[in-house]
Protein backbone atom coordinates (compact mmCIF):
# COMPACT_ATOMS: atom_id res chain seq x y z
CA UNK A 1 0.00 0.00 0.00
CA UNK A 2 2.83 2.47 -1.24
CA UNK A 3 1.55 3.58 -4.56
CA UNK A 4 -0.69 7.15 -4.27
CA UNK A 5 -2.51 8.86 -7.20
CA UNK A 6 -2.72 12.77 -5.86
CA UNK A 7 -5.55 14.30 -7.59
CA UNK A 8 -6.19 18.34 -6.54
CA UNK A 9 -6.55 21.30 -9.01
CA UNK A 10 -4.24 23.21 -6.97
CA UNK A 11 -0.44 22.71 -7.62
CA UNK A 12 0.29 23.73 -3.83
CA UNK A 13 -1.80 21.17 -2.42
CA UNK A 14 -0.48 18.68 -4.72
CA UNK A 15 3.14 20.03 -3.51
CA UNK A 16 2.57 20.16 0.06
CA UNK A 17 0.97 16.71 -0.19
CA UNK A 18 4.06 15.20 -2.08
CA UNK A 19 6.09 15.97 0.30
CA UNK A 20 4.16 14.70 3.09
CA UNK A 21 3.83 11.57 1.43
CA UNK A 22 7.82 11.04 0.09
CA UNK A 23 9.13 12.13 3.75
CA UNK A 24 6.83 9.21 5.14
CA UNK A 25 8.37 6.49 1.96
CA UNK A 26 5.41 6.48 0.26
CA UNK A 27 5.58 6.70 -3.95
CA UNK A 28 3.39 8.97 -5.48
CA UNK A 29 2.94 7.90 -9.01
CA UNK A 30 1.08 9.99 -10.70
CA UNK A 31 -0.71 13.59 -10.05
CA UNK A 32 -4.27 14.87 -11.78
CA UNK A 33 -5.49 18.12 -11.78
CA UNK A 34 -9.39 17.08 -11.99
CA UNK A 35 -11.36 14.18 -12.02
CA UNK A 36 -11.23 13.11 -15.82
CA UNK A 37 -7.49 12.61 -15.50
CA UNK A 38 -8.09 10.88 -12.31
CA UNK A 39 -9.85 8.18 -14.31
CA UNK A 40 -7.79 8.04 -16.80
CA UNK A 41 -4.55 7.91 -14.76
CA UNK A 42 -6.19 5.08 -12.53
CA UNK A 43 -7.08 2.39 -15.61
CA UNK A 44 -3.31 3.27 -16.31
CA UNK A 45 -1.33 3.45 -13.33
CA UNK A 46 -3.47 1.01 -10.60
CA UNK A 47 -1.93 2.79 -7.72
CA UNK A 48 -2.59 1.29 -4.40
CA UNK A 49 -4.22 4.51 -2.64
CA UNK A 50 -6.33 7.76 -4.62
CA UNK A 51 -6.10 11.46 -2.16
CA UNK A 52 -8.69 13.09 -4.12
CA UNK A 53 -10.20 16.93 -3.89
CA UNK A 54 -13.59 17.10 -3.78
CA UNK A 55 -14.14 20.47 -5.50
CA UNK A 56 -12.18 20.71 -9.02
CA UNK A 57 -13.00 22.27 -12.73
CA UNK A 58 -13.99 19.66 -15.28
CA UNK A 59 -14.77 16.64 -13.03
CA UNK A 60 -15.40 16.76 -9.31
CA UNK A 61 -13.75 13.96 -6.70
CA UNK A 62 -17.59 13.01 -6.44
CA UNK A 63 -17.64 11.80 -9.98
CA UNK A 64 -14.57 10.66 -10.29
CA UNK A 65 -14.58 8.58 -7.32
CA UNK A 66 -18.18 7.04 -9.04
CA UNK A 67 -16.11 6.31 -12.47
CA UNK A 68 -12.53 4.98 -10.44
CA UNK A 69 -14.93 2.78 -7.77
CA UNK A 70 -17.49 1.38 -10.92
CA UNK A 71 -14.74 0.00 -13.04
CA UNK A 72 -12.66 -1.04 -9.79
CA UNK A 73 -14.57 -1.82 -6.62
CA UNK A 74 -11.25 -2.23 -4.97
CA UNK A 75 -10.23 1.11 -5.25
CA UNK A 76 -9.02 3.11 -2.11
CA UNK A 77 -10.09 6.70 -2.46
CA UNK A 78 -8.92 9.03 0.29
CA UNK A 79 -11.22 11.94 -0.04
CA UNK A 80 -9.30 15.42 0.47
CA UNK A 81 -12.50 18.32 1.59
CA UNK A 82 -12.04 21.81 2.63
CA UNK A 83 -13.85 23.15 5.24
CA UNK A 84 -17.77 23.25 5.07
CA UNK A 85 -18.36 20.13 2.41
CA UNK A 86 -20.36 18.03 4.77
CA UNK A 87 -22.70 17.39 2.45
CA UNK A 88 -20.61 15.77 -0.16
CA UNK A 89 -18.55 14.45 2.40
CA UNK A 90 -21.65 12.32 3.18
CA UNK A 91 -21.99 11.52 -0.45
CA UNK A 92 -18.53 10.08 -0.74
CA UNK A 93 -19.05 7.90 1.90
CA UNK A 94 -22.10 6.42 0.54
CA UNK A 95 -20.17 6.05 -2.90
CA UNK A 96 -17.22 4.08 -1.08
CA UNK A 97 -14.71 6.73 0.04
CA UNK A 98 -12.39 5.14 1.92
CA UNK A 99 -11.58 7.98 4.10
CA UNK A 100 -11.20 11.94 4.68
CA UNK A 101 -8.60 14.23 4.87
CA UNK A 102 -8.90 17.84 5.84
CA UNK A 103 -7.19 21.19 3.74
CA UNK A 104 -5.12 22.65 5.09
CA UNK A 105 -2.72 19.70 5.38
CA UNK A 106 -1.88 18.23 8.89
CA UNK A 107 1.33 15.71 7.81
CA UNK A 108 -0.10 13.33 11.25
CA UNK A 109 -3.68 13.26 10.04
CA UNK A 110 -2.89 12.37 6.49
CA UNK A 111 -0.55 9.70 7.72
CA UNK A 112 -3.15 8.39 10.06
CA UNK A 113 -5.46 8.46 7.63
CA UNK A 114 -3.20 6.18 4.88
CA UNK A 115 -2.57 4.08 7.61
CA UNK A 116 -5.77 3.60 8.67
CA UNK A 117 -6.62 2.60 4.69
CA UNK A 118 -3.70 0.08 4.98
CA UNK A 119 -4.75 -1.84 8.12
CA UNK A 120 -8.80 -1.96 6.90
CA UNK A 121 -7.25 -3.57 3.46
CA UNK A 122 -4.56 -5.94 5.45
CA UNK A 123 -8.10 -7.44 7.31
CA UNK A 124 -9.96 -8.14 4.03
């Protein structure tokens, strides 16, 4: 469980989230700006883990997490909201997010939350 897609429209996020994720070993293998490349990038790359932002031009996380999760029920999509998307934080959940992640970036609680991804998948 090494491999992370980092979806987000905003190259900072995707940045700051890189970073976070290389300092902690993990391999991020590909980045998307929106949700259409998301999908694409998925059928191509099969990473182990998605972080995608919910919000984005062009296809939201919502969307693409309904596209990644049809044509791979496996998929483990870490949802990445900013503050006051409880509704479509609900949503993803129903859709099969695996988890949440909060903007701005707290390294702990996105390493908590890919660990938490990893130990529900070791159980299965």
């Amino acid at each position: 469980m090494k491999r992370v897609l980092v979806v987000d429209d905003s190259r900072t996020s995707r940045r700051v989230l890189k970073d976070i994720l290389d300092k902690a070993g993990y391999e991020v293998t590909g980045e998307a700006i929106n949700g259409k490349e998301a999908v694409e990038l998925y059928d191509r790359l099969l990473p182990d883990v998605v972080t995608m932002d919910i919000t984005m031009p062009e296809m939201d996380g919502i969307e693409a997490l309904k596209q990644i999760r049809k044509a791979h029920p496996d998929a483990v999509i870490i949802m990445v909201t900013a503050a006051g998307q409880k509704e479509k934080m609900m949503e993803a959940v129903k859709l099969g997010a695996a988890e949440f992640v909060a903007k701005p970036f707290v390294e702990e609680t996105v390493l908590e939350a890919l660990e938490h991804v990893a130990a529900e998948q070791a159980k299965d």
